[in-house]
PDB file of N, CA and C in Angstrom:
ATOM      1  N   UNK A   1     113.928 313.347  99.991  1.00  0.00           N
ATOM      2  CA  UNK A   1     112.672 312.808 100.509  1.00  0.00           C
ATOM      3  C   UNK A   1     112.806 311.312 100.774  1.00  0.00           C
ATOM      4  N   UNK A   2     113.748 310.634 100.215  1.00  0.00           N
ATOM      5  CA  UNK A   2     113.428 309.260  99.880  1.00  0.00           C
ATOM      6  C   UNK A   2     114.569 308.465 101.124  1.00  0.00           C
ATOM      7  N   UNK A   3     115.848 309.436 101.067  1.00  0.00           N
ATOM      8  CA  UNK A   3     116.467 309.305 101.986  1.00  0.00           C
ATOM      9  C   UNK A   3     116.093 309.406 103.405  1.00  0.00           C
ATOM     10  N   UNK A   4     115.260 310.621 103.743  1.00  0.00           N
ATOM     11  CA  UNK A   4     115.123 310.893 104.968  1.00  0.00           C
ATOM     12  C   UNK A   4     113.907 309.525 105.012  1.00  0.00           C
ATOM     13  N   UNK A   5     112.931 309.033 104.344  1.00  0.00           N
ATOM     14  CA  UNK A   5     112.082 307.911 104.730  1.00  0.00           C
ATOM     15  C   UNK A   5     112.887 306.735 105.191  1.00  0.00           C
ATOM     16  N   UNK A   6     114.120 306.657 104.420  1.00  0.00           N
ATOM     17  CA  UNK A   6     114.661 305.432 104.280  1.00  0.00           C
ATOM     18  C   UNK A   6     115.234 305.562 106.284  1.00  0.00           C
ATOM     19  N   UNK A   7     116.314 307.050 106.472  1.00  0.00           N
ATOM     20  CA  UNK A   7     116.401 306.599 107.349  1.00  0.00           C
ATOM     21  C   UNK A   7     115.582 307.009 108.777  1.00  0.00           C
ATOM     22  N   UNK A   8     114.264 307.474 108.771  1.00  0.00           N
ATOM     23  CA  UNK A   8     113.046 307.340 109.692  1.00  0.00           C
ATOM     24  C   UNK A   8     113.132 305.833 109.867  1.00  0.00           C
ATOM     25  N   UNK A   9     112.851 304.886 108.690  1.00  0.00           N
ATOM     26  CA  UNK A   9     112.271 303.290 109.162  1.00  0.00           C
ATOM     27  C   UNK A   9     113.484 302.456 109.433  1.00  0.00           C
ATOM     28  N   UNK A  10     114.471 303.216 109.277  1.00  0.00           N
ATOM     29  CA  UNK A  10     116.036 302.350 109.842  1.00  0.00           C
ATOM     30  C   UNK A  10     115.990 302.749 111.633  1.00  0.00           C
ATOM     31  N   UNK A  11     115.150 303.880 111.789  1.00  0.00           N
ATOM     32  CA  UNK A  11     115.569 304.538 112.761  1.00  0.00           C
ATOM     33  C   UNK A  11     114.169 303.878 113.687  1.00  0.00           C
ATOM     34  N   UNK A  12     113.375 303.785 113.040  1.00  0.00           N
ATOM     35  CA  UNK A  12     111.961 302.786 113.574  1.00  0.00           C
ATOM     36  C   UNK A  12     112.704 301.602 113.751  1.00  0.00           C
ATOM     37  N   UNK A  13     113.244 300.725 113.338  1.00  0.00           N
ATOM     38  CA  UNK A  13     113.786 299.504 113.464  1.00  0.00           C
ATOM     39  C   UNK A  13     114.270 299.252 114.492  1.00  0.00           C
ATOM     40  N   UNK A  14     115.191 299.989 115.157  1.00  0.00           N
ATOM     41  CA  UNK A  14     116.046 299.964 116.725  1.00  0.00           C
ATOM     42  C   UNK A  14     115.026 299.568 117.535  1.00  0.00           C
ATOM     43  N   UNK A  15     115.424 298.483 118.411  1.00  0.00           N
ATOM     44  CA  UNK A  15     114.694 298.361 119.567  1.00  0.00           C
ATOM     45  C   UNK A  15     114.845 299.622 120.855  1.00  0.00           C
ATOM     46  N   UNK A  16     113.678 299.719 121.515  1.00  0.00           N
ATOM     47  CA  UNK A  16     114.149 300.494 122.786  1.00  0.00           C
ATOM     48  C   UNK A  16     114.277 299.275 123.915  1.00  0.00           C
ATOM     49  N   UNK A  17     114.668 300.325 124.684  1.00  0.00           N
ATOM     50  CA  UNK A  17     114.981 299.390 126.327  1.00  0.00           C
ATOM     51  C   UNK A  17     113.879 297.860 126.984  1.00  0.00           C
ATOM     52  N   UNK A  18     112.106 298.672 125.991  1.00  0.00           N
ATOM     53  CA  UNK A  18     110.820 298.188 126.521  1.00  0.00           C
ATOM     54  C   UNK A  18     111.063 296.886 125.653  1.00  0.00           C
ATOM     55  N   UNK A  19     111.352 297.167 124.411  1.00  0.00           N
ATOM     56  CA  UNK A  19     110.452 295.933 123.622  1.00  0.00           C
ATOM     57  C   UNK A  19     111.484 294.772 123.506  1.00  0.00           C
ATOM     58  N   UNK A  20     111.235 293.222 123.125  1.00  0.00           N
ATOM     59  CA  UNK A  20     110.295 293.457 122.463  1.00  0.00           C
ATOM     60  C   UNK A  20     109.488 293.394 123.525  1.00  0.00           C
ATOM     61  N   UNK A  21     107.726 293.722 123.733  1.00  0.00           N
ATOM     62  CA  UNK A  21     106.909 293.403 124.467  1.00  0.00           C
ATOM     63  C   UNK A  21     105.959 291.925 124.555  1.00  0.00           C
ATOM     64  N   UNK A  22     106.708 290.912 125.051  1.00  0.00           N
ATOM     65  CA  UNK A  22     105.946 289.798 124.869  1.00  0.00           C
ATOM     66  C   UNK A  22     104.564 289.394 125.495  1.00  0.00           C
ATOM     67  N   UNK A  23     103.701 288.717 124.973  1.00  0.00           N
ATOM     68  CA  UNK A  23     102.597 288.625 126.036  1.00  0.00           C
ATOM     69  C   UNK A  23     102.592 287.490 126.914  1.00  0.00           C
ATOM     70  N   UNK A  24     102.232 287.600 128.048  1.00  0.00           N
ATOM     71  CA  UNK A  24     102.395 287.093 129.319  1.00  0.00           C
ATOM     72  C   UNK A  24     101.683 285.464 129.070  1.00  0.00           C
ATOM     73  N   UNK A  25     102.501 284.558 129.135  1.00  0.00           N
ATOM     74  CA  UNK A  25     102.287 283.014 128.837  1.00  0.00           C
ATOM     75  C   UNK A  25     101.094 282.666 129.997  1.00  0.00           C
ATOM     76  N   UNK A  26     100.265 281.808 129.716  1.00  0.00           N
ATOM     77  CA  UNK A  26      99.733 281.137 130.632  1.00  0.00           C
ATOM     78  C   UNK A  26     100.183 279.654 131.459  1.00  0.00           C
ATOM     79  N   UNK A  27     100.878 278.962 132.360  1.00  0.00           N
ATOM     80  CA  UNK A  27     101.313 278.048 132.948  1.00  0.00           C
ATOM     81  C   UNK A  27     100.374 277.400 133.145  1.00  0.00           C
ATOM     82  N   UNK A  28     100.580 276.217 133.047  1.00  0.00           N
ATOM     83  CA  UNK A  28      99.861 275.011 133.920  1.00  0.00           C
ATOM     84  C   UNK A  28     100.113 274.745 135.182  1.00  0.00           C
ATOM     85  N   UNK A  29      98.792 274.690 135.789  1.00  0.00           N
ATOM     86  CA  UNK A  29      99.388 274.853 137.268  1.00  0.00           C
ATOM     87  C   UNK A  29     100.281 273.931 138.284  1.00  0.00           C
ATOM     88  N   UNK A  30     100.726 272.920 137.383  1.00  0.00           N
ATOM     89  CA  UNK A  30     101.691 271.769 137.906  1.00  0.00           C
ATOM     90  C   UNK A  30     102.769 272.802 137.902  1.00  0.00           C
ATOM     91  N   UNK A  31     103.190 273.177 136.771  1.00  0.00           N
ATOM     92  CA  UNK A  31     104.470 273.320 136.333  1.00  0.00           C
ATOM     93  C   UNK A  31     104.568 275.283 137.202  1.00  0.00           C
ATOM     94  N   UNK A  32     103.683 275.803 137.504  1.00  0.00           N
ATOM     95  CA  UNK A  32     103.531 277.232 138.306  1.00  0.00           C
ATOM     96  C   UNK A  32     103.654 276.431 139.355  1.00  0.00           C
ATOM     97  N   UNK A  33     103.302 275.435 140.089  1.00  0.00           N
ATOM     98  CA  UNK A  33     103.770 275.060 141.254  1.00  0.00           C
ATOM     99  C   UNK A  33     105.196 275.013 141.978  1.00  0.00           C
ATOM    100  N   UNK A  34     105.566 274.006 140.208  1.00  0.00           N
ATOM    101  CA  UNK A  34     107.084 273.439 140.681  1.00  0.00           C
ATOM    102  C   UNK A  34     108.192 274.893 140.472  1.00  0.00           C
ATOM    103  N   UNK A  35     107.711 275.965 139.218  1.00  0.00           N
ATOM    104  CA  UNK A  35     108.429 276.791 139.466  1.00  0.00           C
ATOM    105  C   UNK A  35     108.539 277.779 140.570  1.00  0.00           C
ATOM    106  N   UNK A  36     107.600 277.568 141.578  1.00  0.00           N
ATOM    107  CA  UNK A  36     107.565 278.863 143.119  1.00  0.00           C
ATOM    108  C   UNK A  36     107.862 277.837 143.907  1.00  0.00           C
ATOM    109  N   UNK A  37     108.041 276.711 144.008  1.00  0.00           N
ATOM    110  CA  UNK A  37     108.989 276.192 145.193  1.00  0.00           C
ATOM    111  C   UNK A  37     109.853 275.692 144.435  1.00  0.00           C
ATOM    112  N   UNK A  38     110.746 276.047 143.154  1.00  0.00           N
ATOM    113  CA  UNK A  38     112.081 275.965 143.220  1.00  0.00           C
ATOM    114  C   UNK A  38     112.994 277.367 143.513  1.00  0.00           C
ATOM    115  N   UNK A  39     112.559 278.226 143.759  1.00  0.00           N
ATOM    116  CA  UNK A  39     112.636 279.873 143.971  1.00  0.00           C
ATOM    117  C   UNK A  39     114.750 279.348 144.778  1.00  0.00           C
ATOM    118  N   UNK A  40     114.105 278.900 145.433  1.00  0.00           N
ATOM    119  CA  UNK A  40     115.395 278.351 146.034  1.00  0.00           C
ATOM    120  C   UNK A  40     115.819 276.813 146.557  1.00  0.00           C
ATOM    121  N   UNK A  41     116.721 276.908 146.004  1.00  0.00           N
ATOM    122  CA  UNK A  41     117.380 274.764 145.809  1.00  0.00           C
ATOM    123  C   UNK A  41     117.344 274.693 147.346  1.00  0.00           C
ATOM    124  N   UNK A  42     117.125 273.615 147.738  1.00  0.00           N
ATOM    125  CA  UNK A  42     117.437 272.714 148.704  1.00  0.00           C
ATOM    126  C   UNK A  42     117.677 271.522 148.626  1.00  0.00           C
ATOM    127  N   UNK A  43     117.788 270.878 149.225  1.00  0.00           N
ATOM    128  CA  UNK A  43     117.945 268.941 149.122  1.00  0.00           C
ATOM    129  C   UNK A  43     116.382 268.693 149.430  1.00  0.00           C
ATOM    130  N   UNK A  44     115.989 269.034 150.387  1.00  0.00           N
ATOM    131  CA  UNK A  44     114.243 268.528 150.637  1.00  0.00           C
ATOM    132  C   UNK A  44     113.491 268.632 149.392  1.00  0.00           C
ATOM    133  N   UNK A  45     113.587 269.725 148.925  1.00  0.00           N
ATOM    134  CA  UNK A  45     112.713 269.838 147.636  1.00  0.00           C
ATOM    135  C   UNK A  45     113.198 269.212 146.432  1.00  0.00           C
ATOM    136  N   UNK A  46     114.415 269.020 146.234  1.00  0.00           N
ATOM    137  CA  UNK A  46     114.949 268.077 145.271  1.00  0.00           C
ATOM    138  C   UNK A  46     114.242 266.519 145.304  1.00  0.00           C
ATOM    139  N   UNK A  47     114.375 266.099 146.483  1.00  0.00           N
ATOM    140  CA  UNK A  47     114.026 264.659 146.928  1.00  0.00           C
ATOM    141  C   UNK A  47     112.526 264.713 146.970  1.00  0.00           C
ATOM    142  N   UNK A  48     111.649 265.606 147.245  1.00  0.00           N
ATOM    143  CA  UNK A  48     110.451 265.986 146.502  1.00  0.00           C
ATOM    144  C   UNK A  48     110.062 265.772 145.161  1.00  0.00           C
ATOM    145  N   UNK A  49     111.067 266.659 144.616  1.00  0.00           N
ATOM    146  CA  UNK A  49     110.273 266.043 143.193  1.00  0.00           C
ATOM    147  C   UNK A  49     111.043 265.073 142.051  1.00  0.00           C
ATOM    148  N   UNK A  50     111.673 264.473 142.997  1.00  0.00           N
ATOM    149  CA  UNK A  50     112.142 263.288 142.488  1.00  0.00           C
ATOM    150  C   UNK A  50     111.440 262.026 142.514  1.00  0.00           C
ATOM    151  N   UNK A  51     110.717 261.941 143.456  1.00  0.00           N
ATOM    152  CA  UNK A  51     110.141 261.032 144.242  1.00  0.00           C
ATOM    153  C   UNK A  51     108.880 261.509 142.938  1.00  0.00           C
ATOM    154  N   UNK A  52     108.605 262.571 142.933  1.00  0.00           N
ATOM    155  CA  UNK A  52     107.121 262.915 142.041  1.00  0.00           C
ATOM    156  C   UNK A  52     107.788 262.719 140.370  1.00  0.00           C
ATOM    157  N   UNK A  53     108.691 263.302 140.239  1.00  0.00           N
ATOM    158  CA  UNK A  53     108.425 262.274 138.550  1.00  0.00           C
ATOM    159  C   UNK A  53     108.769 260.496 138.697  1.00  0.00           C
ATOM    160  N   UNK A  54     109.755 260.141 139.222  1.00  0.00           N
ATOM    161  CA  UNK A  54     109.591 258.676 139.357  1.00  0.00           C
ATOM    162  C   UNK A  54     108.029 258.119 139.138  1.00  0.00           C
ATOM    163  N   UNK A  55     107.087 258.816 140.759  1.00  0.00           N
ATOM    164  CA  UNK A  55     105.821 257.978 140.721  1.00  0.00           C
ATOM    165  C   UNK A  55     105.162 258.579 139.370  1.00  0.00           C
ATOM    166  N   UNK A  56     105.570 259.496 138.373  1.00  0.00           N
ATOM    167  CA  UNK A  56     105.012 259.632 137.225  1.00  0.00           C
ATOM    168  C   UNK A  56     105.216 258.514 136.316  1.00  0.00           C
ATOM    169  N   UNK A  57     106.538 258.488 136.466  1.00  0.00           N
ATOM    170  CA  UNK A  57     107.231 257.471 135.149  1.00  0.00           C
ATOM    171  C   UNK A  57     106.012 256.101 135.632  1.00  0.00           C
ATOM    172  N   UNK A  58     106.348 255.677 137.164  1.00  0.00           N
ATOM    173  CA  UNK A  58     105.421 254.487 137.376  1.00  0.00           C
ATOM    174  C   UNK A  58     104.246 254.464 137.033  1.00  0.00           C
ATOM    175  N   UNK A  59     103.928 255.304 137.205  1.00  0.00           N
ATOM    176  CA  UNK A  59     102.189 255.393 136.783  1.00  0.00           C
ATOM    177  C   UNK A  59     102.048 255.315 135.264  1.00  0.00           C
ATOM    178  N   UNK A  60     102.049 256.350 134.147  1.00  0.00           N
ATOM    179  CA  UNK A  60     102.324 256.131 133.149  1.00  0.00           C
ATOM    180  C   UNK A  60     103.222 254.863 132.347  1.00  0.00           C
ATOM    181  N   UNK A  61     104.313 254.610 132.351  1.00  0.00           N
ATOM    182  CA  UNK A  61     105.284 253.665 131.926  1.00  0.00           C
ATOM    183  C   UNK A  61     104.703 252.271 132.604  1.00  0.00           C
ATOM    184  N   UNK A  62     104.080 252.344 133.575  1.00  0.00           N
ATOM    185  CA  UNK A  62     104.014 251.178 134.590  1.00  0.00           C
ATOM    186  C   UNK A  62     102.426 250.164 134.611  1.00  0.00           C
ATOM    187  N   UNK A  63     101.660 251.379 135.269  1.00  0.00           N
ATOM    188  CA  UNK A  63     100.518 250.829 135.957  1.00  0.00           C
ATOM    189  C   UNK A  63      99.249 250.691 134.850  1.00  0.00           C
ATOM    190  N   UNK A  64      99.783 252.320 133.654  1.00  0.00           N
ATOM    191  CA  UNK A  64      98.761 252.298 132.630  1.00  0.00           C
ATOM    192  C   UNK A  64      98.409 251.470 131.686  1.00  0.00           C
ATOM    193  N   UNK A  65      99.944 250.799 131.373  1.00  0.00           N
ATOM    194  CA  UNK A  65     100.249 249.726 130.586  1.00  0.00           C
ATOM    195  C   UNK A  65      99.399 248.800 131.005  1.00  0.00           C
ATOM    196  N   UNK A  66     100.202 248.147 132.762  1.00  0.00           N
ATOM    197  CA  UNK A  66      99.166 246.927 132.690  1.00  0.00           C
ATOM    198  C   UNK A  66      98.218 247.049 132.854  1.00  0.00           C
ATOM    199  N   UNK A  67      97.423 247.992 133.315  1.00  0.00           N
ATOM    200  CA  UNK A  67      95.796 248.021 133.232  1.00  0.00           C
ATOM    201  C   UNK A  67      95.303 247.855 131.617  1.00  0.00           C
ATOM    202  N   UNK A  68      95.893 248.308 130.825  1.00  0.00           N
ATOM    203  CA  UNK A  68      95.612 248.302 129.126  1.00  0.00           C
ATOM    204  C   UNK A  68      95.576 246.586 129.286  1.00  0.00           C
ATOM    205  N   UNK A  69      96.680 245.825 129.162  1.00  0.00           N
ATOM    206  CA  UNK A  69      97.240 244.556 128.640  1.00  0.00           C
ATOM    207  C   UNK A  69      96.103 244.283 129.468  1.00  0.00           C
ATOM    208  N   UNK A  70      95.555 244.136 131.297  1.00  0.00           N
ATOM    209  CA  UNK A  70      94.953 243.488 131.607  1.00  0.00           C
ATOM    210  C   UNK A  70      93.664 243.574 131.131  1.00  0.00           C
ATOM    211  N   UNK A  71      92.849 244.505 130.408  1.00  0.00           N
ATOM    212  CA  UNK A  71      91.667 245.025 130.180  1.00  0.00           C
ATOM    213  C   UNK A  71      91.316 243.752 128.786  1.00  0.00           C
ATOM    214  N   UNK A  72      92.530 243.990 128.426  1.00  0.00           N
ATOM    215  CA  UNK A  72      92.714 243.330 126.649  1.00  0.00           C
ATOM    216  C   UNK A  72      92.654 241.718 126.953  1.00  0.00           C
ATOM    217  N   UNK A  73      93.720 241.428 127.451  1.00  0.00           N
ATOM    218  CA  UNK A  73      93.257 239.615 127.773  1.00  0.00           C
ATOM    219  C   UNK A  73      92.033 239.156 128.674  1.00  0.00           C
ATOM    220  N   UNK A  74      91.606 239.887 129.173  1.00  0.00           N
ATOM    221  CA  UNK A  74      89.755 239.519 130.389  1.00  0.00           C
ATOM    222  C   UNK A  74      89.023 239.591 129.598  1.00  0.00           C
ATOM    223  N   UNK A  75      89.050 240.730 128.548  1.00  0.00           N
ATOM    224  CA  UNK A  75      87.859 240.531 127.752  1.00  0.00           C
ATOM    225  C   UNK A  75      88.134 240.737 126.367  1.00  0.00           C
ATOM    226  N   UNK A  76      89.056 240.277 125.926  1.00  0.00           N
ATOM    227  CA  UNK A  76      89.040 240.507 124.092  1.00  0.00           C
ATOM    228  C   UNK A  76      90.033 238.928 124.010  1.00  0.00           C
ATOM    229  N   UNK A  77      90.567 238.522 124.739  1.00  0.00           N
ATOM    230  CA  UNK A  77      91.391 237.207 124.081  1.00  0.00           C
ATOM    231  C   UNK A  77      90.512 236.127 124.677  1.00  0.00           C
ATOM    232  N   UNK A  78      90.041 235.672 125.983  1.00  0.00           N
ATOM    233  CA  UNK A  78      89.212 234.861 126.247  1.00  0.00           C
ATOM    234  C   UNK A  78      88.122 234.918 125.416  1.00  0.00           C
ATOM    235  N   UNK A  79      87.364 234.478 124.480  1.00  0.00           N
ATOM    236  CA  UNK A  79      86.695 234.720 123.308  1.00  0.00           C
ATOM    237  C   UNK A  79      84.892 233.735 124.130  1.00  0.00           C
ATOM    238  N   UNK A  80      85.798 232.257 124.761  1.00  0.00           N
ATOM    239  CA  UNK A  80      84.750 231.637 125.257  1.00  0.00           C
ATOM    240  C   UNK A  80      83.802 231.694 126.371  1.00  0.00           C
ATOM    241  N   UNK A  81      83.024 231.848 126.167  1.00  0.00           N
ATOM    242  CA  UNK A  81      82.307 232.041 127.930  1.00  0.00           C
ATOM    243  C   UNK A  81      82.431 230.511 128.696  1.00  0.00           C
ATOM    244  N   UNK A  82      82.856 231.210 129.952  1.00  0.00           N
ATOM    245  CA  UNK A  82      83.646 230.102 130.837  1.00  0.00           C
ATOM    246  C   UNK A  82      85.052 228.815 130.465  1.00  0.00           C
ATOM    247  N   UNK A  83      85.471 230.086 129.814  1.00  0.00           N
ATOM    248  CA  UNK A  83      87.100 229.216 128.977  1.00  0.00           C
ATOM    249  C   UNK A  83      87.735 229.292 130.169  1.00  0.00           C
ATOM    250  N   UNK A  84      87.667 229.536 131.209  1.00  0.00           N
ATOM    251  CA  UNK A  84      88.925 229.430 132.257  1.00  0.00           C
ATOM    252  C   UNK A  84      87.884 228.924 133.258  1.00  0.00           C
ATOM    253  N   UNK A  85      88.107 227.558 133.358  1.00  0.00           N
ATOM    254  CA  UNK A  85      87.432 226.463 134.777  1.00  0.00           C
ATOM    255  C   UNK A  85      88.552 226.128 135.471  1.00  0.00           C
ATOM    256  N   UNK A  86      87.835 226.025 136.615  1.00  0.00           N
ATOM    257  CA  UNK A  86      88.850 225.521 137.681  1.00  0.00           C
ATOM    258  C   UNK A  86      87.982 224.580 138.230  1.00  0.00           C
ATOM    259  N   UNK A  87      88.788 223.364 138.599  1.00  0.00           N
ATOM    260  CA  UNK A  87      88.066 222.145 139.447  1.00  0.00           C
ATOM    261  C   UNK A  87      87.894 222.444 140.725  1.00  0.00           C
ATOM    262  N   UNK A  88      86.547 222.081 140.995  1.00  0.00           N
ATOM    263  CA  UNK A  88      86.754 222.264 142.605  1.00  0.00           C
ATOM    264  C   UNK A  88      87.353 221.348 143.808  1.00  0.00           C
ATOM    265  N   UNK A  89      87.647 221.581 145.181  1.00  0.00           N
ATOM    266  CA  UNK A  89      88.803 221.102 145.514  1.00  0.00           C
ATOM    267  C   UNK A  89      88.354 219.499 146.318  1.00  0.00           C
ATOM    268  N   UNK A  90      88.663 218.452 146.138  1.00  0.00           N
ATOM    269  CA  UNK A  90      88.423 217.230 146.412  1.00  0.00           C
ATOM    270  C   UNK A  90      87.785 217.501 147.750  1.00  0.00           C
ATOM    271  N   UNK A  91      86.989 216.848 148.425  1.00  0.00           N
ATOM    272  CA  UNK A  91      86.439 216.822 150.281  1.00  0.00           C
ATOM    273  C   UNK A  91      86.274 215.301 149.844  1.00  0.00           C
ATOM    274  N   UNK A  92      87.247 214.704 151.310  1.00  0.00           N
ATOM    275  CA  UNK A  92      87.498 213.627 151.937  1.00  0.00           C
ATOM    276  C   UNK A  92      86.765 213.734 153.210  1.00  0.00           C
ATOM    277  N   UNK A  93      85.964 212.743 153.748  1.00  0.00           N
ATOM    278  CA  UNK A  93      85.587 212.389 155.295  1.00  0.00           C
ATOM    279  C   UNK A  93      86.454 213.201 156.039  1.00  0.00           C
ATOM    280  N   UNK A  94      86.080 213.606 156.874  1.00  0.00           N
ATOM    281  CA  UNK A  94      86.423 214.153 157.915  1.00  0.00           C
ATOM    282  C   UNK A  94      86.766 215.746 157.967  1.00  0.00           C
ATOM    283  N   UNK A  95      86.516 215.928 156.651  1.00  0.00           N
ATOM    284  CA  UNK A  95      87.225 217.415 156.488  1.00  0.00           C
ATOM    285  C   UNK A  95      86.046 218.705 156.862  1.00  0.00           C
ATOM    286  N   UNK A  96      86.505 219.834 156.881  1.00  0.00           N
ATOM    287  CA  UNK A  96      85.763 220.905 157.098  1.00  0.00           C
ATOM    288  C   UNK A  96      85.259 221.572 156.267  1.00  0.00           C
ATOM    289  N   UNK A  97      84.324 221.919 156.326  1.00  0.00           N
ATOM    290  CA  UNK A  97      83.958 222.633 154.732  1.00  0.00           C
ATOM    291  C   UNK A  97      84.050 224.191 155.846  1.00  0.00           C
ATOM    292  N   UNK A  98      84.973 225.162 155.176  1.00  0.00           N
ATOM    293  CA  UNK A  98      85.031 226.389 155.667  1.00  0.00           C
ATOM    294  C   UNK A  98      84.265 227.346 155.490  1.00  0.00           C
ATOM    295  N   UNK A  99      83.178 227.599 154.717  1.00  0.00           N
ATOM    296  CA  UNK A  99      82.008 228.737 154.875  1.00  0.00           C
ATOM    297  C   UNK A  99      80.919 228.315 156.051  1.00  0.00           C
ATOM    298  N   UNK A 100      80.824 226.787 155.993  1.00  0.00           N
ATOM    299  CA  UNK A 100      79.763 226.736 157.245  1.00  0.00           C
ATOM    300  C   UNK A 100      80.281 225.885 158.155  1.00  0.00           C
ATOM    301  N   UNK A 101      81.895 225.547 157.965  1.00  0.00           N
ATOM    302  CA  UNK A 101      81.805 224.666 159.710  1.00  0.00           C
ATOM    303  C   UNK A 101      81.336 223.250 159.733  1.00  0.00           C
ATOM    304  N   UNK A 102      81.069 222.679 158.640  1.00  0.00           N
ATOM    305  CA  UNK A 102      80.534 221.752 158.395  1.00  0.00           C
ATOM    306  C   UNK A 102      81.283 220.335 158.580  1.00  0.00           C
ATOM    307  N   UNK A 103      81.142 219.084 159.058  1.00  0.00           N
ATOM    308  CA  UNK A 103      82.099 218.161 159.006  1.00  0.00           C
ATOM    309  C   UNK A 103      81.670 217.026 157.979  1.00  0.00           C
ATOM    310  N   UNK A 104      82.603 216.796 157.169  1.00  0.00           N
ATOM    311  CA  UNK A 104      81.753 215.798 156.592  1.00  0.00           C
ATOM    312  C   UNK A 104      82.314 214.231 156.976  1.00  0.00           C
ATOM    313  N   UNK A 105      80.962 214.086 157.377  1.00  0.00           N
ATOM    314  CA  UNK A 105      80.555 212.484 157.564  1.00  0.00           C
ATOM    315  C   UNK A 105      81.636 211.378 157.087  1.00  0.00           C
ATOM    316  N   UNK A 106      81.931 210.079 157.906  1.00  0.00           N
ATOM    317  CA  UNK A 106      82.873 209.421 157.103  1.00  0.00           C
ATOM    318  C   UNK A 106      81.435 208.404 156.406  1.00  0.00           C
ATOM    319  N   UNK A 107      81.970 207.250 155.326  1.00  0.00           N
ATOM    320  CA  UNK A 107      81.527 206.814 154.475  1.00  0.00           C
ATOM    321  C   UNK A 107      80.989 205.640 155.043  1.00  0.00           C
ATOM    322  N   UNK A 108      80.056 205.284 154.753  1.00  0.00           N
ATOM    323  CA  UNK A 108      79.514 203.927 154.887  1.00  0.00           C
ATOM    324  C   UNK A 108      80.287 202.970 154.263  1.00  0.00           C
ATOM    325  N   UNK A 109      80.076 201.800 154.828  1.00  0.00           N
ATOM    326  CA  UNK A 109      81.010 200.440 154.850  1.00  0.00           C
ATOM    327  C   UNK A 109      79.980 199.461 153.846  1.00  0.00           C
ATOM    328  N   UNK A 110      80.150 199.416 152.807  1.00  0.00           N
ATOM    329  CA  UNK A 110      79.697 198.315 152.484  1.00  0.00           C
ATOM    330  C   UNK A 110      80.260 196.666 152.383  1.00  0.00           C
ATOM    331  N   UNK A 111      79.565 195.954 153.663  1.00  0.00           N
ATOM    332  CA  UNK A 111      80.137 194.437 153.619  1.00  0.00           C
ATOM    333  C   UNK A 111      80.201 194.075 152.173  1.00  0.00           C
ATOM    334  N   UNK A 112      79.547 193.920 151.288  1.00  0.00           N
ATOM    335  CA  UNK A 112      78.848 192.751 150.262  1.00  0.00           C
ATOM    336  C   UNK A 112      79.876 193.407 149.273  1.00  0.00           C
ATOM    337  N   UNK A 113      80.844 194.693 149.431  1.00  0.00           N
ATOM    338  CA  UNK A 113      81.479 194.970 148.207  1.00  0.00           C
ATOM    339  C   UNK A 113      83.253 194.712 148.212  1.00  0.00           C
ATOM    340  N   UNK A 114      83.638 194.719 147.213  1.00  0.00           N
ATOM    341  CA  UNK A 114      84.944 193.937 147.244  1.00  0.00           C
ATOM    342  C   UNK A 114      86.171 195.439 147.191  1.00  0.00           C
ATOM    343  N   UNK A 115      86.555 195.565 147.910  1.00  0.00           N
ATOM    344  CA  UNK A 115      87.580 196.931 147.616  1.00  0.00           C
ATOM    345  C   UNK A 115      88.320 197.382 149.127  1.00  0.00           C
TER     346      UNK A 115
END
């Protein structure tokens, strides 16, 4: 009795041809993309998605960064309101002021002053 159990579940153990039966993965549809147009190599499609992880690496490795760093020094290290002045730019006689076209006037002469 003990034998014939023993070898029934030795004999259960063997795989057949079917199993094992795995269940069917779900893909992300990037990666279901890239696997149905690699079905077959070419050079075009190589240079395709070469070009597409590069602009990954750039984007990530690259652009995310400095948008972080730039986000962080505009508004967390400038601490002062209006810590970054700029002088405005000298106007001498004769010059143009460029939003309106404007000329400015030369200077009055004063006789009575010494210079």
């Amino acid at each position: 009795q003990l034998q014939q159990l023993r070898r029934r579940w030795l004999k259960d153990q063997e795989l057949s041809s079917r199993e094992p039966v795995l269940p069917s993965q779900r893909m992300p549809p990037m990666e279901k993309f890239w696997n149905t147009l690699f079905r077959e190599q070419t050079s075009w499609k190589n240079v395709i998605y070469k070009a597409y992880r590069h602009s990954v690496f750039a984007f990530t490795h690259v652009l995310i960064p400095a948008w972080i760093i730039h986000y962080y020094i505009k508004y967390h290290v400038n601490t002062k309101p209006y810590g970054v002045v700029e002088r405005k730019p000298r106007i001498f006689p004769g010059d143009t002021i460029l939003e309106t076209g404007e000329v400015i006037p030369p200077m009055k002469e004063f006789p009575d002053q010494h210079h």
